[in-house]
PDB file of N, CA and C in Angstrom:
ATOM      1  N   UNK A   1    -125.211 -74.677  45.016  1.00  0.00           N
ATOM      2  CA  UNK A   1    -126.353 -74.276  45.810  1.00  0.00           C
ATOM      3  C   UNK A   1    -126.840 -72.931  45.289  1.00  0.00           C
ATOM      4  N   UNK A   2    -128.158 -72.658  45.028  1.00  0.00           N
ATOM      5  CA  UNK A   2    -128.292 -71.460  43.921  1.00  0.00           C
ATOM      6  C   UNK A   2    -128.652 -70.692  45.778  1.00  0.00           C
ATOM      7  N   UNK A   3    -128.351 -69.142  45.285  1.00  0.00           N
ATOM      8  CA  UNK A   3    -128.297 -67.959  46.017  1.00  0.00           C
ATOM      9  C   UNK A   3    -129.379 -67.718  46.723  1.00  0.00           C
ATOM     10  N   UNK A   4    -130.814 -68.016  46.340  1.00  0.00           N
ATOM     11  CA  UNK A   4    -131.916 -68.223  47.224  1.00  0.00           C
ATOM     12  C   UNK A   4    -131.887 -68.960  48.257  1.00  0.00           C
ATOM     13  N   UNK A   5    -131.568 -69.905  48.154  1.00  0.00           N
ATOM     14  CA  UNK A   5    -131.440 -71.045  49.198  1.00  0.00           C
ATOM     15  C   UNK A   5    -130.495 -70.903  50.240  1.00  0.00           C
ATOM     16  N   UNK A   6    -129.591 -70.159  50.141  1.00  0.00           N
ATOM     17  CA  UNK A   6    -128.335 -69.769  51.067  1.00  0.00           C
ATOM     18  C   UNK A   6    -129.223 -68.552  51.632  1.00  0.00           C
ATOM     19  N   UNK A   7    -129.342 -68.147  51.470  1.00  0.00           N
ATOM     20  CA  UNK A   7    -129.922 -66.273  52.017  1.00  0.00           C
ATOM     21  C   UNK A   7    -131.969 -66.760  52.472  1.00  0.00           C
ATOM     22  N   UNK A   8    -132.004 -67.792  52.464  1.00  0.00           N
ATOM     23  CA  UNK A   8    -133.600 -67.856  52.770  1.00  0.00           C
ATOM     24  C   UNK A   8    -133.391 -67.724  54.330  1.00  0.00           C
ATOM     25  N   UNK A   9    -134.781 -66.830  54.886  1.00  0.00           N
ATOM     26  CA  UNK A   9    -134.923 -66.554  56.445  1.00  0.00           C
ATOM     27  C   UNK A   9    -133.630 -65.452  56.867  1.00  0.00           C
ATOM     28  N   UNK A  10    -133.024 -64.553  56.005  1.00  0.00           N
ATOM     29  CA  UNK A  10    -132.110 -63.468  55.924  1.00  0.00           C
ATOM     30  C   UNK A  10    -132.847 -62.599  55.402  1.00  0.00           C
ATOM     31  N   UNK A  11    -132.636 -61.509  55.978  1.00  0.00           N
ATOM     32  CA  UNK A  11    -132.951 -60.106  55.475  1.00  0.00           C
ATOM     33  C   UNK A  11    -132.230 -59.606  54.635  1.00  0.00           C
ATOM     34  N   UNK A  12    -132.156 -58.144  53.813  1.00  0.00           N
ATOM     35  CA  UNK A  12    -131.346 -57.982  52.986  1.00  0.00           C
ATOM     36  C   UNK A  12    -130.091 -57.838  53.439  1.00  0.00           C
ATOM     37  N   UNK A  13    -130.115 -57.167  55.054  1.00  0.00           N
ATOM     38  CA  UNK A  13    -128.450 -56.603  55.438  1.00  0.00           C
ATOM     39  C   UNK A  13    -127.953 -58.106  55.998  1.00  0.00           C
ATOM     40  N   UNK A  14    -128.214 -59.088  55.740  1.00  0.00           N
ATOM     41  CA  UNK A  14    -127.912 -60.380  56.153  1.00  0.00           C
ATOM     42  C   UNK A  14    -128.315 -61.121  57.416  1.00  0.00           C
ATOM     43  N   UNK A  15    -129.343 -60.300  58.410  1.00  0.00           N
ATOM     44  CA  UNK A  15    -129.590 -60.836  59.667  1.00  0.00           C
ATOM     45  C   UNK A  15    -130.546 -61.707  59.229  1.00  0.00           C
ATOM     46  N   UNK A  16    -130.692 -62.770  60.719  1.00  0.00           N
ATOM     47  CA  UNK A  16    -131.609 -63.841  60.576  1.00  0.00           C
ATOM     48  C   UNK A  16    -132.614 -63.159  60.722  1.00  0.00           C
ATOM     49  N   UNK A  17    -133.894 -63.511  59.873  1.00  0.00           N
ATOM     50  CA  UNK A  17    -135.304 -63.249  60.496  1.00  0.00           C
ATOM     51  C   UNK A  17    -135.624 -63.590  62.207  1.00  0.00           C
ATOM     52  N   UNK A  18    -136.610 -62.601  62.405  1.00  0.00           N
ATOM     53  CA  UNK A  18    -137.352 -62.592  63.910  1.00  0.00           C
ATOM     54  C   UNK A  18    -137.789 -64.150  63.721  1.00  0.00           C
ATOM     55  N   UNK A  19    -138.098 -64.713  63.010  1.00  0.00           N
ATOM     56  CA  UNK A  19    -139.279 -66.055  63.604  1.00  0.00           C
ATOM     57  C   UNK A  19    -137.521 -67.181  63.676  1.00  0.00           C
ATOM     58  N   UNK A  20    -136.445 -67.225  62.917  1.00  0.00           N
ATOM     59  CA  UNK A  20    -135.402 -67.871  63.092  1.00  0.00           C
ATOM     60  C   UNK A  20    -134.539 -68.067  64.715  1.00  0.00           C
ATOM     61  N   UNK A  21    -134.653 -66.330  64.906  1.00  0.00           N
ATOM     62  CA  UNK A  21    -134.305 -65.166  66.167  1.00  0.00           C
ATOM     63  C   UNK A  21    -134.767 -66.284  67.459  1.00  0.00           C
ATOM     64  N   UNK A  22    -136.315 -66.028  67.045  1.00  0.00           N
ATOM     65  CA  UNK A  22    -137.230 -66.342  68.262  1.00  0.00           C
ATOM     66  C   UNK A  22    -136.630 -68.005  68.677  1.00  0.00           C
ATOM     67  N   UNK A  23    -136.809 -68.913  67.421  1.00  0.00           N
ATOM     68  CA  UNK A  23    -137.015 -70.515  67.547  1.00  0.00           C
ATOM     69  C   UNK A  23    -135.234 -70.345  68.346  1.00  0.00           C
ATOM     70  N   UNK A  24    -133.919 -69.745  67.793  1.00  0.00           N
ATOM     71  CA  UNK A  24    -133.304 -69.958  68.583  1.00  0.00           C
ATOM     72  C   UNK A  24    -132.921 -69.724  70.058  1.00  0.00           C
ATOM     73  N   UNK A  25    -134.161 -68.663  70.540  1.00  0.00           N
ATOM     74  CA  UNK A  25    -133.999 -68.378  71.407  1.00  0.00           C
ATOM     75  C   UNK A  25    -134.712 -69.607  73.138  1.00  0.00           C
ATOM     76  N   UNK A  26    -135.559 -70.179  71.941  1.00  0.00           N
ATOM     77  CA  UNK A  26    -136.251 -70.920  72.813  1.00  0.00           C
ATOM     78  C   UNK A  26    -135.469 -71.668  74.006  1.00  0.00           C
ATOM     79  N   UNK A  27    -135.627 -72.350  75.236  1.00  0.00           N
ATOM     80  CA  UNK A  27    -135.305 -73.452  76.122  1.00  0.00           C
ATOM     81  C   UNK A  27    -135.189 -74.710  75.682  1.00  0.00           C
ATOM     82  N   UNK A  28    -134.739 -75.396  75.839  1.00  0.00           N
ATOM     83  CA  UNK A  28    -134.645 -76.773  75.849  1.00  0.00           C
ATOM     84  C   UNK A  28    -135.363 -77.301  76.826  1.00  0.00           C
ATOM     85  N   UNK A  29    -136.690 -78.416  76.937  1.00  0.00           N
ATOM     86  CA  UNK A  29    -137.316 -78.611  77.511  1.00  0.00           C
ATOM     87  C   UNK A  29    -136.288 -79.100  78.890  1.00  0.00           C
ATOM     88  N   UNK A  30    -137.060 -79.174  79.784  1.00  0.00           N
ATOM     89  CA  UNK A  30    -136.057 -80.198  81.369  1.00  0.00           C
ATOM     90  C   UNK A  30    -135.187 -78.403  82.159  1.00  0.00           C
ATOM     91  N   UNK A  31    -134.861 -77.605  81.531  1.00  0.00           N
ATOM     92  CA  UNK A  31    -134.955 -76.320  82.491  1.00  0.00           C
ATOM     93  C   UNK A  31    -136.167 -75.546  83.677  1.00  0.00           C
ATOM     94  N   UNK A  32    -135.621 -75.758  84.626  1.00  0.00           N
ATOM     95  CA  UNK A  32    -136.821 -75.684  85.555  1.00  0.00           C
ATOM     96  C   UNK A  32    -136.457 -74.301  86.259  1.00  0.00           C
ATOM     97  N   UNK A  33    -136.698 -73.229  86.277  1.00  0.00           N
ATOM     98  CA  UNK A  33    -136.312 -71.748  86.528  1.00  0.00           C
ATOM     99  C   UNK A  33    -137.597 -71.538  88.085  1.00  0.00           C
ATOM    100  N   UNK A  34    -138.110 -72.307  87.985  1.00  0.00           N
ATOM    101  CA  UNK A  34    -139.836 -71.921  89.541  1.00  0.00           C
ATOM    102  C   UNK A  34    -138.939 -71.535  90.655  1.00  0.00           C
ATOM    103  N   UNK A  35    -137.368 -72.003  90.984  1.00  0.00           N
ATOM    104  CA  UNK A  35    -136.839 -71.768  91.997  1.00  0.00           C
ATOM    105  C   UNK A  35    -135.775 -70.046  91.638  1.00  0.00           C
ATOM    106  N   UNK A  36    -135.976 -69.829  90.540  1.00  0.00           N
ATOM    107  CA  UNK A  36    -134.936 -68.739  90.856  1.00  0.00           C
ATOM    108  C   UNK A  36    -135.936 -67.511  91.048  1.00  0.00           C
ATOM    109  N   UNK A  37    -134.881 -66.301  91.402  1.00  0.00           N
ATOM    110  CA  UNK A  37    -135.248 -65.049  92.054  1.00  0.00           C
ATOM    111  C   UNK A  37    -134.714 -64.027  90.905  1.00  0.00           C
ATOM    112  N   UNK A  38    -135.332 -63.137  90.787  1.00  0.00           N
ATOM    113  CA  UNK A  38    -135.785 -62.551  89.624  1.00  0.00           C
ATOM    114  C   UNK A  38    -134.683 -61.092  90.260  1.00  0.00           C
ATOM    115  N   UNK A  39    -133.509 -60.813  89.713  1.00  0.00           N
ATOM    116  CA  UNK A  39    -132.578 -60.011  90.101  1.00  0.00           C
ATOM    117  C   UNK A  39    -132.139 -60.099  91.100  1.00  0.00           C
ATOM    118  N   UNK A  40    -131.624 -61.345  91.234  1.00  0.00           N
ATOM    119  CA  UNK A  40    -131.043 -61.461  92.082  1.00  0.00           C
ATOM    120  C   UNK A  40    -129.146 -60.787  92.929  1.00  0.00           C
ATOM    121  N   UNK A  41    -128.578 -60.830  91.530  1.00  0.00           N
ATOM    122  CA  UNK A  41    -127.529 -60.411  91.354  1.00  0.00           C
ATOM    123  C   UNK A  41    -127.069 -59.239  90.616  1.00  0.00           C
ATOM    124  N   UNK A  42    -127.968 -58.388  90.512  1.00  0.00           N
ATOM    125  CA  UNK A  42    -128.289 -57.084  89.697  1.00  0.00           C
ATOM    126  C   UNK A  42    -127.620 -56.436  90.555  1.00  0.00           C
ATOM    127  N   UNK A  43    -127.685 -56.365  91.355  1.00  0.00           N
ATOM    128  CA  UNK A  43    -126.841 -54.723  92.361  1.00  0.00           C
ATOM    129  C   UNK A  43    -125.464 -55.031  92.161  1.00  0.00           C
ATOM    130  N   UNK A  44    -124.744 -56.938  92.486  1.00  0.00           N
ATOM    131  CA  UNK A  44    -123.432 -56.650  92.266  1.00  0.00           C
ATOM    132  C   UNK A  44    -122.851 -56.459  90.946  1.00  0.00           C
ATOM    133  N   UNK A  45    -123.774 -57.046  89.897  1.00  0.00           N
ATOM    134  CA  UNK A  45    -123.407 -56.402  88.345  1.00  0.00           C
ATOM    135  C   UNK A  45    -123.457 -54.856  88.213  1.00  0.00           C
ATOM    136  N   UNK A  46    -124.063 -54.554  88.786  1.00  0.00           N
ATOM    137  CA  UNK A  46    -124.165 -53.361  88.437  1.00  0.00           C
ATOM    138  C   UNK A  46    -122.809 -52.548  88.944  1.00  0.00           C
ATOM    139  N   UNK A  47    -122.336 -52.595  90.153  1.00  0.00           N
ATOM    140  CA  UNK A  47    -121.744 -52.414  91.029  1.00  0.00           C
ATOM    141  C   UNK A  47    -119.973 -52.791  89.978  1.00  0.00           C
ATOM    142  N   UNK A  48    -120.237 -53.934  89.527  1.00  0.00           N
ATOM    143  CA  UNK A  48    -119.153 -54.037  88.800  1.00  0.00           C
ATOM    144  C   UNK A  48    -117.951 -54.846  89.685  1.00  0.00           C
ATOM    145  N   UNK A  49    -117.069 -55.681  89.305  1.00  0.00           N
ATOM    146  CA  UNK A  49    -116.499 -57.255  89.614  1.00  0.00           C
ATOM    147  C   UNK A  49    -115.012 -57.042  88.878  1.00  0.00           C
ATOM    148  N   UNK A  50    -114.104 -57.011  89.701  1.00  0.00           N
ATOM    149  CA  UNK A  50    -113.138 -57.717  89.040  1.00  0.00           C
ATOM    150  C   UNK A  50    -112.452 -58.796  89.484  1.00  0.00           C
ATOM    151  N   UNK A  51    -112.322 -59.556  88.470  1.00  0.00           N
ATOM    152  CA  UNK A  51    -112.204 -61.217  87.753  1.00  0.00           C
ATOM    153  C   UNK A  51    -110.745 -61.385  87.998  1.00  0.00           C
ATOM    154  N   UNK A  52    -110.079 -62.101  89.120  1.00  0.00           N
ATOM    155  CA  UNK A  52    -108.617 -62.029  88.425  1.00  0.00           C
ATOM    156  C   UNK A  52    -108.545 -63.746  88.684  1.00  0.00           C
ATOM    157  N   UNK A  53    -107.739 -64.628  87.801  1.00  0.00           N
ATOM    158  CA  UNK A  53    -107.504 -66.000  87.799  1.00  0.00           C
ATOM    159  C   UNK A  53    -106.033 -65.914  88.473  1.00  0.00           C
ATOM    160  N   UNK A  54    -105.953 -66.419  89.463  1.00  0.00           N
ATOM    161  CA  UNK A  54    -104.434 -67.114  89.690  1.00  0.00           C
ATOM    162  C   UNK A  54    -103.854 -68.236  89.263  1.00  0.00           C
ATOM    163  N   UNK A  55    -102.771 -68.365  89.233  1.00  0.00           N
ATOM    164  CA  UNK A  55    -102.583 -69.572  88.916  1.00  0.00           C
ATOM    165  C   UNK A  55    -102.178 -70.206  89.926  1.00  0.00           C
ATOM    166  N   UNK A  56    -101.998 -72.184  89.637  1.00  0.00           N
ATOM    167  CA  UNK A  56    -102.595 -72.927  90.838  1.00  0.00           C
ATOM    168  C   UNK A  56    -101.291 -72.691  91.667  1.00  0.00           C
ATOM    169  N   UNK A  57    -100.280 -72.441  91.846  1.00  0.00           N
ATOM    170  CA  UNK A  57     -99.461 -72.045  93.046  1.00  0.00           C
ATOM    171  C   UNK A  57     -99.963 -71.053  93.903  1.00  0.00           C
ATOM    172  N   UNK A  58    -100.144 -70.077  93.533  1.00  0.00           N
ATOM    173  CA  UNK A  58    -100.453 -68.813  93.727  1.00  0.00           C
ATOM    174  C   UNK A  58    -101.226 -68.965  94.714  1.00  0.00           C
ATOM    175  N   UNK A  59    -102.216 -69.464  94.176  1.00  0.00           N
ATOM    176  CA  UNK A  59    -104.035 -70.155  94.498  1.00  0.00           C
ATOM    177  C   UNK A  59    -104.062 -70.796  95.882  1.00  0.00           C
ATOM    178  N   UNK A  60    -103.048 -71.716  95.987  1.00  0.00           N
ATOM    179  CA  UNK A  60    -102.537 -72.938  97.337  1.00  0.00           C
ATOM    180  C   UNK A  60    -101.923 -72.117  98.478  1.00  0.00           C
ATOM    181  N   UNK A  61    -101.275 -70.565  98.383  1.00  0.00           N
ATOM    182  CA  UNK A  61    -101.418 -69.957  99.136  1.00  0.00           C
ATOM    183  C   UNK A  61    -102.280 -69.415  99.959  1.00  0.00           C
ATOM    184  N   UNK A  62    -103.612 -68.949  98.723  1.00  0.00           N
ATOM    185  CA  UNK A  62    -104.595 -67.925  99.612  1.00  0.00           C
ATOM    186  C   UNK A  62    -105.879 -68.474  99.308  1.00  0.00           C
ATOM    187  N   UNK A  63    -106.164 -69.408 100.220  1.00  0.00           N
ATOM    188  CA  UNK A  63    -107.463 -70.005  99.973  1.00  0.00           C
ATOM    189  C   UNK A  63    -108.779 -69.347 100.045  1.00  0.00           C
ATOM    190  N   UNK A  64    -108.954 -67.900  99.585  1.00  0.00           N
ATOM    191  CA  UNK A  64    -110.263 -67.149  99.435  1.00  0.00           C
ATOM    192  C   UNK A  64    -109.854 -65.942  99.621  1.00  0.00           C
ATOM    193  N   UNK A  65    -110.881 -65.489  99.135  1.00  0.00           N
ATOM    194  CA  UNK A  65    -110.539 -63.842  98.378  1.00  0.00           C
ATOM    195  C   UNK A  65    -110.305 -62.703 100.159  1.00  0.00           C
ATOM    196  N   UNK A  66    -110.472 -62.915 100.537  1.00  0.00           N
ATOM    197  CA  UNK A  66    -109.995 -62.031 102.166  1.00  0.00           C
ATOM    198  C   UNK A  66    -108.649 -62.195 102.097  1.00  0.00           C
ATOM    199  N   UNK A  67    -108.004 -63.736 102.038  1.00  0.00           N
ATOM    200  CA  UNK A  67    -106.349 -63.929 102.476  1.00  0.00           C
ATOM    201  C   UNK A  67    -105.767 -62.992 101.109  1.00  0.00           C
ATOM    202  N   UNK A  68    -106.346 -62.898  99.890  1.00  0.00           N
ATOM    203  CA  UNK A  68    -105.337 -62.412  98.400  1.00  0.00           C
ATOM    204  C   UNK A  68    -105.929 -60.831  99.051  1.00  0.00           C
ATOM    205  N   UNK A  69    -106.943 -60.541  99.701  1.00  0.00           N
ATOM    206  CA  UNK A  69    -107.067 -58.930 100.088  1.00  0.00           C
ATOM    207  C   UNK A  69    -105.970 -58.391 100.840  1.00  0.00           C
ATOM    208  N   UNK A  70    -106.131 -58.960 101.675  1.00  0.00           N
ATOM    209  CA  UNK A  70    -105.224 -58.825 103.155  1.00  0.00           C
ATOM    210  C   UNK A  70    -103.283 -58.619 102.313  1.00  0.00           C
ATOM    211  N   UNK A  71    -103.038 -59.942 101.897  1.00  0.00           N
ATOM    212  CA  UNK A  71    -101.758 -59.647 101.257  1.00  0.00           C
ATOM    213  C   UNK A  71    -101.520 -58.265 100.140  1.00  0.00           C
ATOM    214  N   UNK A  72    -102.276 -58.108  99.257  1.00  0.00           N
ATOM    215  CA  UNK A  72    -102.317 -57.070  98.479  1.00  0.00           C
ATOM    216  C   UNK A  72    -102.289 -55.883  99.216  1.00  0.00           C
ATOM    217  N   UNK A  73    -103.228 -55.617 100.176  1.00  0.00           N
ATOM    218  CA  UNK A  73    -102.723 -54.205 101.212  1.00  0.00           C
ATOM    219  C   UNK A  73    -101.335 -54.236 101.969  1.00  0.00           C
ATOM    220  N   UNK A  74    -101.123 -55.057 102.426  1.00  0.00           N
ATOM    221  CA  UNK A  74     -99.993 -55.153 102.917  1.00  0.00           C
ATOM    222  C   UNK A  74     -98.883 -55.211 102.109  1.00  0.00           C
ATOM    223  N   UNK A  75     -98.741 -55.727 100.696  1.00  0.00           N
ATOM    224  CA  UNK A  75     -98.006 -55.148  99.700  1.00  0.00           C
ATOM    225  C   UNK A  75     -97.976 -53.975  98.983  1.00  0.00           C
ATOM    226  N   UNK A  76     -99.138 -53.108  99.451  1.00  0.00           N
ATOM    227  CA  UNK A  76     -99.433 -51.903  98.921  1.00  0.00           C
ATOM    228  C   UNK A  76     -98.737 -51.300 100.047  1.00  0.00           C
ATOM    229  N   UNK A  77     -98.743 -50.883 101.206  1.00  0.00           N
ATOM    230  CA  UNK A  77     -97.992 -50.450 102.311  1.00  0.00           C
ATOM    231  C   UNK A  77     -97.246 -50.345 102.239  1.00  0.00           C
ATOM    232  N   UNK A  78     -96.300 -51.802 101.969  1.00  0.00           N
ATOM    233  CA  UNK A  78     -94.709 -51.923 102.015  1.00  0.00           C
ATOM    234  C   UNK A  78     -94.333 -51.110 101.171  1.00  0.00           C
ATOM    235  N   UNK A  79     -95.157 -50.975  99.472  1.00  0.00           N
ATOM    236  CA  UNK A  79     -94.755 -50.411  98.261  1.00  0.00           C
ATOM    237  C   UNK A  79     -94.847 -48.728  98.612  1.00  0.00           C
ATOM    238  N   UNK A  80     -95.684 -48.756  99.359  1.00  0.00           N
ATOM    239  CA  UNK A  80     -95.470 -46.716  99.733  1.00  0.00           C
ATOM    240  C   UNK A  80     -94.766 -46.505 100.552  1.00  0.00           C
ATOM    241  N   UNK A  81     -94.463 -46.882 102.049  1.00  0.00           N
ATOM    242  CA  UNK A  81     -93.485 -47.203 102.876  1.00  0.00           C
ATOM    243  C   UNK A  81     -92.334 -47.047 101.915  1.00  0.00           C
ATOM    244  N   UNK A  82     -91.460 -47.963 101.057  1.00  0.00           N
ATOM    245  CA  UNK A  82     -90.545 -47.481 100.243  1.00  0.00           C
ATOM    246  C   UNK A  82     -90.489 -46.284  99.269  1.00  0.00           C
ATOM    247  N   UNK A  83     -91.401 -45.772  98.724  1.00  0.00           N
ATOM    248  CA  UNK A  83     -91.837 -45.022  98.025  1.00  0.00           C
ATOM    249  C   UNK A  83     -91.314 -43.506  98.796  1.00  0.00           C
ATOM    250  N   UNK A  84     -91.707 -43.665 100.552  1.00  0.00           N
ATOM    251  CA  UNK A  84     -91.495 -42.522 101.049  1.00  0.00           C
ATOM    252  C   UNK A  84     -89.944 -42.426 101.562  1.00  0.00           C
ATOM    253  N   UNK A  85     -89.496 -43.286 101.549  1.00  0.00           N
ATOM    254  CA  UNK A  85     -88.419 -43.600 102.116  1.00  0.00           C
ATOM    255  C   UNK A  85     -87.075 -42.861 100.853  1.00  0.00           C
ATOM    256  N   UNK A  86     -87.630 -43.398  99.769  1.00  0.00           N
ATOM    257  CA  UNK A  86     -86.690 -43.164  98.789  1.00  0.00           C
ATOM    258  C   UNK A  86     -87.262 -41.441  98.243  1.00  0.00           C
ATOM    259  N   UNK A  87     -87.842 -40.662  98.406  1.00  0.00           N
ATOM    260  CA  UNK A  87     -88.071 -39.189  98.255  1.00  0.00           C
ATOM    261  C   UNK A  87     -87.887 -38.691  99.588  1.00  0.00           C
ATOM    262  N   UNK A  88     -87.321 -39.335 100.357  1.00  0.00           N
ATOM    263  CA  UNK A  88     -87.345 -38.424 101.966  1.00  0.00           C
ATOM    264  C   UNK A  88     -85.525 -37.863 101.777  1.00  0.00           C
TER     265      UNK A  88
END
């Protein structure tokens, strides 16, 4: 394959051209967006999320994120509760 043909629609530092850029950026027709809301979820991104996966035992305990809250404070307690216990 001669060297033109590999590097065509590349710039010199190797990026794709803007018109390559653009065509991949396009939709796939049948996406229908008329119903969404335009930042919708911006404050809690912004705000910032942490992600934790349990695994499925774990999971069959605490069926939504209040019951894994609730236990975690109460394991945080117990953990200072001892904490004071053992420097007293």
């Amino acid at each position: 394959m001669p060297l033109l043909s590999r590097c065509q629609g590349r710039s010199k530092d190797g990026r794709l051209s803007q018109a390559k850029n653009r065509k991949a950026d396009e939709l796939r027709a049948g996406y229908d967006f008329s119903g969404g809301v335009r930042g919708k979820h911006h404050l809690a991104y912004k705000a910032g999320t942490n992600v934790v996966v349990l695994d499925p035992d774990v999971a069959k305990a605490f069926p939504d994120a209040s019951s894994v809250n609730r236990a975690l404070r109460l394991l945080l307690e117990l953990a200072k509760k001892q904490l004071s216990k053992r420097s007293a």
